[in-house]
PDB file of N, CA and C in Angstrom:
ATOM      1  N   UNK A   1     -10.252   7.066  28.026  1.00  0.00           N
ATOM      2  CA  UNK A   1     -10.755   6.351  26.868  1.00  0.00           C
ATOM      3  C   UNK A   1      -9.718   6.381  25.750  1.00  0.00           C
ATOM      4  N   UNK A   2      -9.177   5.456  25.061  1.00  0.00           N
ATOM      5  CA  UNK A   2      -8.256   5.242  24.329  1.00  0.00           C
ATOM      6  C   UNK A   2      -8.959   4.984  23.074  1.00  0.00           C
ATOM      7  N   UNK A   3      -8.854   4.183  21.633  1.00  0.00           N
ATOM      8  CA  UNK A   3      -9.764   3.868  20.456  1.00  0.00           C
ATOM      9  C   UNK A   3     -11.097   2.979  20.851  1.00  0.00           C
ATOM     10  N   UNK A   4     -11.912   3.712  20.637  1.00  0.00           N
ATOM     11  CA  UNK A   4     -13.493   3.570  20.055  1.00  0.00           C
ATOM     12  C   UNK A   4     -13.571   2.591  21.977  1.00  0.00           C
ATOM     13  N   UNK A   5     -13.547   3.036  22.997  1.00  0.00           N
ATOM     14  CA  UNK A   5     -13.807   2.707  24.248  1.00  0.00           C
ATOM     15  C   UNK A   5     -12.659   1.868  24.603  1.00  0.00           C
ATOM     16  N   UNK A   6     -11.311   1.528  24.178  1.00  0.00           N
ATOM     17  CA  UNK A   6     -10.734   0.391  24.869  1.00  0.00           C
ATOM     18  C   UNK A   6      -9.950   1.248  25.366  1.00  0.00           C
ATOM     19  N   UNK A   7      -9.076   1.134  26.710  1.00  0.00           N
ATOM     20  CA  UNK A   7      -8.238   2.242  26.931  1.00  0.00           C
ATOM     21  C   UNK A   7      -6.716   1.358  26.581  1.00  0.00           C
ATOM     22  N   UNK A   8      -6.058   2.693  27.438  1.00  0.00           N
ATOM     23  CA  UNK A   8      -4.632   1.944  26.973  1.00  0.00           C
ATOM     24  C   UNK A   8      -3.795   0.684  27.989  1.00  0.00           C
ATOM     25  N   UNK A   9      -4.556   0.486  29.294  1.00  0.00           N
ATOM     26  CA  UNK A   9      -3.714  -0.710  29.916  1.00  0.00           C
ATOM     27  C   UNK A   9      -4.569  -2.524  28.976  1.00  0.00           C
ATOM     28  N   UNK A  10      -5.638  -1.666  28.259  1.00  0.00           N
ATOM     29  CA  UNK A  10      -6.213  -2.952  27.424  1.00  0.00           C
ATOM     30  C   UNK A  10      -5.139  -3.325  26.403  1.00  0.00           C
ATOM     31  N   UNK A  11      -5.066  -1.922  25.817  1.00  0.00           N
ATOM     32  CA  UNK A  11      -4.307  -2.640  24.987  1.00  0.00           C
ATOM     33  C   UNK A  11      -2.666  -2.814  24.809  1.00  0.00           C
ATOM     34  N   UNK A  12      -2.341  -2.860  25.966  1.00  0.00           N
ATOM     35  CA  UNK A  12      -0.978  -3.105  26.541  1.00  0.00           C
ATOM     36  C   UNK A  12      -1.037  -4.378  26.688  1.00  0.00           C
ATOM     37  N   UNK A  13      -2.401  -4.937  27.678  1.00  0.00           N
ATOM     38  CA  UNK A  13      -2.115  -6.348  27.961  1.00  0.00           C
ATOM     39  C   UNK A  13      -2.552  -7.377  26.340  1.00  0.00           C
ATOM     40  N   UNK A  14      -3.332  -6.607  25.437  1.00  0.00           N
ATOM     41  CA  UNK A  14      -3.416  -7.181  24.285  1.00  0.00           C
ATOM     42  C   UNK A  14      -2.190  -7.791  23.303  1.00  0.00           C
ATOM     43  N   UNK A  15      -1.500  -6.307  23.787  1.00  0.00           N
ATOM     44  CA  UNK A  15       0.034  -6.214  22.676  1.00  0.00           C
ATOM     45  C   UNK A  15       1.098  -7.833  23.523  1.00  0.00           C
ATOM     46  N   UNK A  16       0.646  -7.391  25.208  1.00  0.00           N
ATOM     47  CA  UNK A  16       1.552  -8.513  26.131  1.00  0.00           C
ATOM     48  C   UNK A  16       1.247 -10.106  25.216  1.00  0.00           C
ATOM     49  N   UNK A  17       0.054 -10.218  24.977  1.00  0.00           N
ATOM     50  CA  UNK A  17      -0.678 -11.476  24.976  1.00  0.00           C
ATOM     51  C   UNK A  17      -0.080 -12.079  23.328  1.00  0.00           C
ATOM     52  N   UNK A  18      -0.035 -10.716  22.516  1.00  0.00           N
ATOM     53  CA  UNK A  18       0.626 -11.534  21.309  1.00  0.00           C
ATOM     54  C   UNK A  18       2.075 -11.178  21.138  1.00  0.00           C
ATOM     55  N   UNK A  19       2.718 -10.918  21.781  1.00  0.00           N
ATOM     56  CA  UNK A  19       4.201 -11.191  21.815  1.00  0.00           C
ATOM     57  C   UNK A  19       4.283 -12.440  22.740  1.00  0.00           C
ATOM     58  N   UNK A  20       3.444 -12.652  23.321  1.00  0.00           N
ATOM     59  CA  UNK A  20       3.659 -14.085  24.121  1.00  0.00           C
ATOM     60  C   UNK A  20       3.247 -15.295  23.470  1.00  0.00           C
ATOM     61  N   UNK A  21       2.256 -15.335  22.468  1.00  0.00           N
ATOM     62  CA  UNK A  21       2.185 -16.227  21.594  1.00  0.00           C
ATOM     63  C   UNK A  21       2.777 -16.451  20.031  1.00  0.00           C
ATOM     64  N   UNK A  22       3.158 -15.436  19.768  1.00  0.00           N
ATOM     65  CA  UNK A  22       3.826 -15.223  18.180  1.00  0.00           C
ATOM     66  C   UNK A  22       5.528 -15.207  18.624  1.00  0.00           C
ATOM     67  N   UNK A  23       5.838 -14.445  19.603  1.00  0.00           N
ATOM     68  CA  UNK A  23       7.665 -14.177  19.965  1.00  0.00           C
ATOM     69  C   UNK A  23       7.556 -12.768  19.075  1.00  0.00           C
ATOM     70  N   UNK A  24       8.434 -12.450  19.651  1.00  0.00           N
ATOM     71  CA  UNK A  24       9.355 -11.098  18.639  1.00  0.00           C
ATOM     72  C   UNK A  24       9.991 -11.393  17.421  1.00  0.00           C
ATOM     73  N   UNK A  25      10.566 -12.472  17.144  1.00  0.00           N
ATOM     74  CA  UNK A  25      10.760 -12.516  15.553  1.00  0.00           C
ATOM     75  C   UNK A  25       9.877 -12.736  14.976  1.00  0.00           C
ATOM     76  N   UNK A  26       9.100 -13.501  15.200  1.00  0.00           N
ATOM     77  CA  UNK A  26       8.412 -13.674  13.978  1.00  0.00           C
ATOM     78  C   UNK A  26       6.832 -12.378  13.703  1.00  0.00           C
ATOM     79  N   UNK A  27       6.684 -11.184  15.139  1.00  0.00           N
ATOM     80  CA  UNK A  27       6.228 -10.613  14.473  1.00  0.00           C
ATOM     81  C   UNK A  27       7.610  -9.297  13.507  1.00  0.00           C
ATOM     82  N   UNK A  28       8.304  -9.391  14.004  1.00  0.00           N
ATOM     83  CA  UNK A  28       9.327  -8.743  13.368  1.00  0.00           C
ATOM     84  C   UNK A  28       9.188  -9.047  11.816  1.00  0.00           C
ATOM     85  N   UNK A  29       9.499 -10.567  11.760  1.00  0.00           N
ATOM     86  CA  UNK A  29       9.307 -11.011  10.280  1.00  0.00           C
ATOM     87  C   UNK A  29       7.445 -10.595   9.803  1.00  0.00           C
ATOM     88  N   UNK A  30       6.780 -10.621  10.448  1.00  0.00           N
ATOM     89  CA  UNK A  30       5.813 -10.441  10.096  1.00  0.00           C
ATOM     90  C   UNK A  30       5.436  -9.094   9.489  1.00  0.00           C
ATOM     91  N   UNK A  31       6.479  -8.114  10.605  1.00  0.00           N
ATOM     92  CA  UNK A  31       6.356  -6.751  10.136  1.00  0.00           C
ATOM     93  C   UNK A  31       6.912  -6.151   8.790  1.00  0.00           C
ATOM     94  N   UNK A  32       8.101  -6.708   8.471  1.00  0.00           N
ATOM     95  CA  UNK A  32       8.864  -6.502   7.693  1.00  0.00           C
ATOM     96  C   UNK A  32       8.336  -6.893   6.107  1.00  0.00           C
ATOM     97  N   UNK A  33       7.157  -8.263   6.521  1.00  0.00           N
ATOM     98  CA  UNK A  33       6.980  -9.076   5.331  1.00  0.00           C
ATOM     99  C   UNK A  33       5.516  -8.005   4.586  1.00  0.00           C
ATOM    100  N   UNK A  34       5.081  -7.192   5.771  1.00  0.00           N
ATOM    101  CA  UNK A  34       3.756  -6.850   5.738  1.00  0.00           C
ATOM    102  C   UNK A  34       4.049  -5.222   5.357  1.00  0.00           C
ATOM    103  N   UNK A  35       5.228  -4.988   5.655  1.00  0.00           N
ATOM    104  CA  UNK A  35       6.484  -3.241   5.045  1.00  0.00           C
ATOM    105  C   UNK A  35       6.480  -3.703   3.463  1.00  0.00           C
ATOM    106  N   UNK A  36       7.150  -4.995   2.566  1.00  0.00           N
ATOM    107  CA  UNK A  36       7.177  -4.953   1.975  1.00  0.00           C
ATOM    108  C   UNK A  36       6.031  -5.246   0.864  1.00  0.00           C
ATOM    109  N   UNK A  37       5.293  -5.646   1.294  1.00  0.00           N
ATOM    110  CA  UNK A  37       3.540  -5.561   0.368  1.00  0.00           C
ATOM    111  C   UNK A  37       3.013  -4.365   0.561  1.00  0.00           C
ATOM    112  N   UNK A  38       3.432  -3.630   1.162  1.00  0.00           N
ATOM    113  CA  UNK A  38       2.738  -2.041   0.931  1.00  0.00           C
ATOM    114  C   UNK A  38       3.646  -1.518   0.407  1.00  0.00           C
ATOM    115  N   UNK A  39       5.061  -1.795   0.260  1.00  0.00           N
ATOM    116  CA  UNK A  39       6.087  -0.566  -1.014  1.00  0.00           C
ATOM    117  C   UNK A  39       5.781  -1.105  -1.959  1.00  0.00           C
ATOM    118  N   UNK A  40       5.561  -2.775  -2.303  1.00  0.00           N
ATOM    119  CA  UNK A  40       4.943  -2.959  -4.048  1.00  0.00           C
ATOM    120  C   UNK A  40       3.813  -2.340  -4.338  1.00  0.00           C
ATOM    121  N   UNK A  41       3.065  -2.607  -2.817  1.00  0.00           N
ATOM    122  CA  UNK A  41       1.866  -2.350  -3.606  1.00  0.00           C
ATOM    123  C   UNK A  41       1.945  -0.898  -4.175  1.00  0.00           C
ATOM    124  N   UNK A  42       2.096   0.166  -3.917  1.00  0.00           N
ATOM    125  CA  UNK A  42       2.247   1.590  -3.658  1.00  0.00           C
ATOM    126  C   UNK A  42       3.131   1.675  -5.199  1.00  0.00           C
ATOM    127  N   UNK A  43       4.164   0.759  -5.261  1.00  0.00           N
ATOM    128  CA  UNK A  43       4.883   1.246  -6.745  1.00  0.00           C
ATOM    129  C   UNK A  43       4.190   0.796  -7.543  1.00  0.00           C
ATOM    130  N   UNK A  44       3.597  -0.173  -7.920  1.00  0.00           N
ATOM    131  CA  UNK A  44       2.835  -0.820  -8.588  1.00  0.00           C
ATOM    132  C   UNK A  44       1.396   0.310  -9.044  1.00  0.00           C
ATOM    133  N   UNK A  45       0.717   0.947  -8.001  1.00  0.00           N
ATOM    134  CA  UNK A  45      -0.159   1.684  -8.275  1.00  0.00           C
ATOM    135  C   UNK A  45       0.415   3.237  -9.250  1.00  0.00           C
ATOM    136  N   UNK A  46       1.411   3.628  -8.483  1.00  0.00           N
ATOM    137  CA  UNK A  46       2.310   4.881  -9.450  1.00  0.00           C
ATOM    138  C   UNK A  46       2.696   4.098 -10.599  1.00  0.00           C
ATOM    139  N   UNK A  47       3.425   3.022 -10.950  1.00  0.00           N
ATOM    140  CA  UNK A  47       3.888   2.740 -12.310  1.00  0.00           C
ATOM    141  C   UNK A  47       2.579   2.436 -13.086  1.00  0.00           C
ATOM    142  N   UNK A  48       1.642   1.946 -12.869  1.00  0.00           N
ATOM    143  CA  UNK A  48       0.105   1.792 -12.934  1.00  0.00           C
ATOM    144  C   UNK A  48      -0.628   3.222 -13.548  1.00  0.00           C
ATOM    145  N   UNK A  49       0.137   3.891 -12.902  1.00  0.00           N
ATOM    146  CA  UNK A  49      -0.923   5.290 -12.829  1.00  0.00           C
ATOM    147  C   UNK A  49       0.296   6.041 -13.915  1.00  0.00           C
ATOM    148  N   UNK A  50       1.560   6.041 -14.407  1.00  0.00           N
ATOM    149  CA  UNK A  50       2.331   6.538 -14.967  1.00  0.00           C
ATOM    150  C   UNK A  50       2.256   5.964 -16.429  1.00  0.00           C
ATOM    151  N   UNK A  51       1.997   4.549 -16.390  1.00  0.00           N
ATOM    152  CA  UNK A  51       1.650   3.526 -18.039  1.00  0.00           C
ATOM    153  C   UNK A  51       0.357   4.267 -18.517  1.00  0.00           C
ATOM    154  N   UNK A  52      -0.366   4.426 -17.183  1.00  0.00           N
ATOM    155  CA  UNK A  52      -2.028   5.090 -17.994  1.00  0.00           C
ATOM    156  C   UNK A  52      -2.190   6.458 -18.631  1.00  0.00           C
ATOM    157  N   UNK A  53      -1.044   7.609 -17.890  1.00  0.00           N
ATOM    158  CA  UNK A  53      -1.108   8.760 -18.679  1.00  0.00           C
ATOM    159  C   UNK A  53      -0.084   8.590 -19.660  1.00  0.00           C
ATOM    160  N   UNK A  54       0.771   7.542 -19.601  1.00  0.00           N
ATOM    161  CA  UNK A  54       1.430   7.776 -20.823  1.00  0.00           C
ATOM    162  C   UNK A  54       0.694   7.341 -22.310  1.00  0.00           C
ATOM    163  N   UNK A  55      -0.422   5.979 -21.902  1.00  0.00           N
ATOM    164  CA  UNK A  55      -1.252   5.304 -22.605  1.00  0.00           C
ATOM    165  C   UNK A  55      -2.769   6.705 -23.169  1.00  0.00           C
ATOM    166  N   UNK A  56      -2.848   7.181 -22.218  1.00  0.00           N
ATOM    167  CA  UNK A  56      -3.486   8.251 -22.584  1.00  0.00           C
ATOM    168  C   UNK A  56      -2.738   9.625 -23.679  1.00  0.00           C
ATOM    169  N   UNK A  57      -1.506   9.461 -23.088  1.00  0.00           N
ATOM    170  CA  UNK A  57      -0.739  10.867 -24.021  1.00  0.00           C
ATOM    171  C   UNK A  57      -0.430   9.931 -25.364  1.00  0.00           C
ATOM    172  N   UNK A  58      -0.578   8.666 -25.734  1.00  0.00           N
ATOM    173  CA  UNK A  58      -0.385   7.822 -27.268  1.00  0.00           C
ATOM    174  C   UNK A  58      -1.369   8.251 -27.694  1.00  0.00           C
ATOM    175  N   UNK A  59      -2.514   8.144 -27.278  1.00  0.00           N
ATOM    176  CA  UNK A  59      -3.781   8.172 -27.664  1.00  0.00           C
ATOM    177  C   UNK A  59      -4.212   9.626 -28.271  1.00  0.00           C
ATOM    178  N   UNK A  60      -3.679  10.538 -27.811  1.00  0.00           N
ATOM    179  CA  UNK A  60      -4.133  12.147 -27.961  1.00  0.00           C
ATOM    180  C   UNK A  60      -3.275  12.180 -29.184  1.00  0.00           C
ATOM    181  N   UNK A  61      -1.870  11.855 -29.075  1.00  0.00           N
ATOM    182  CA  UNK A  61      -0.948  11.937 -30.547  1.00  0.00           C
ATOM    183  C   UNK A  61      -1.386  11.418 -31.704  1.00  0.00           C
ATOM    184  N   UNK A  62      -2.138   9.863 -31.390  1.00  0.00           N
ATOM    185  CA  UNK A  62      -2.474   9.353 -32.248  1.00  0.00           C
ATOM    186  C   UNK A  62      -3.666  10.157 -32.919  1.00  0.00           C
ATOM    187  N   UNK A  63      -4.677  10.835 -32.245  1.00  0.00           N
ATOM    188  CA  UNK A  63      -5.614  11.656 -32.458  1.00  0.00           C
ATOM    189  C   UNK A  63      -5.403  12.973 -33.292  1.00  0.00           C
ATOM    190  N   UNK A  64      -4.547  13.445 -32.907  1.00  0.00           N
ATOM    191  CA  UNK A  64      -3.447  14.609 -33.174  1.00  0.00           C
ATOM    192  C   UNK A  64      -3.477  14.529 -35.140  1.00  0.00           C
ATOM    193  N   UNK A  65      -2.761  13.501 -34.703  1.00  0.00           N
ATOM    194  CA  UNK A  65      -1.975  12.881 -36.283  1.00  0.00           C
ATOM    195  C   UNK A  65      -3.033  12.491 -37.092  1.00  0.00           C
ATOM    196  N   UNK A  66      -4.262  11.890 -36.890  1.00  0.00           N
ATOM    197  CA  UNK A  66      -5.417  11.353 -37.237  1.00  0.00           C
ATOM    198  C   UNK A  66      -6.230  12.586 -38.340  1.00  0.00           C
ATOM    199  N   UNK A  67      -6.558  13.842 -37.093  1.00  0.00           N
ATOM    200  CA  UNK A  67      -7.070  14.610 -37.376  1.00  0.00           C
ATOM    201  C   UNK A  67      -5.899  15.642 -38.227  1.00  0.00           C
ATOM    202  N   UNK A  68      -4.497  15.738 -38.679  1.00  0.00           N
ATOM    203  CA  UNK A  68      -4.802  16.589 -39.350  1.00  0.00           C
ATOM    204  C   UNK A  68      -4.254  15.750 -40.875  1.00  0.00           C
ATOM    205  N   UNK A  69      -4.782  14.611 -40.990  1.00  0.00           N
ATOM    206  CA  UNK A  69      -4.243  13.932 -42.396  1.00  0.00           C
ATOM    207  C   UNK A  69      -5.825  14.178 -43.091  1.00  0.00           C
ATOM    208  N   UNK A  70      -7.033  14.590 -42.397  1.00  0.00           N
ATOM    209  CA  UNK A  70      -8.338  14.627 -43.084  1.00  0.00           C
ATOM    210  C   UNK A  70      -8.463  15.693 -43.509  1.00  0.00           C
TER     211      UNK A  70
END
């Protein structure tokens, strides 16, 4: 038994069936195109997540400064 009941000569002849209709470049290109939407996406979430604590550490200064002019 291979994933969730299919074994592995299934999905050998699966993998056969779409290299026979797509070719090797273009899942190549496919792979490559589908590598680079997961490194944006992934930097995008850290620079995302790096603007927000910095947007958060303005906010505490600004607070900071707030509280001791009263």
């Amino acid at each position: 038994m291979g994933l969730g009941g299919i074994s592995i000569w299934q999905l050998l002849i699966i993998l056969v069936i779409v290299i026979m209709l797509f070719g090797t470049k273009r899942l190549r290109t496919l792979g490559s195109d589908l590598g680079s939407a997961v490194k944006g996406f992934r930097k995008s979430m850290s620079d995302d997540g790096s603007a927000q604590q910095d947007e958060d550490a303005g906010q505490d200064r600004a607070a900071d400064a707030n509280g001791k002019d009263k």
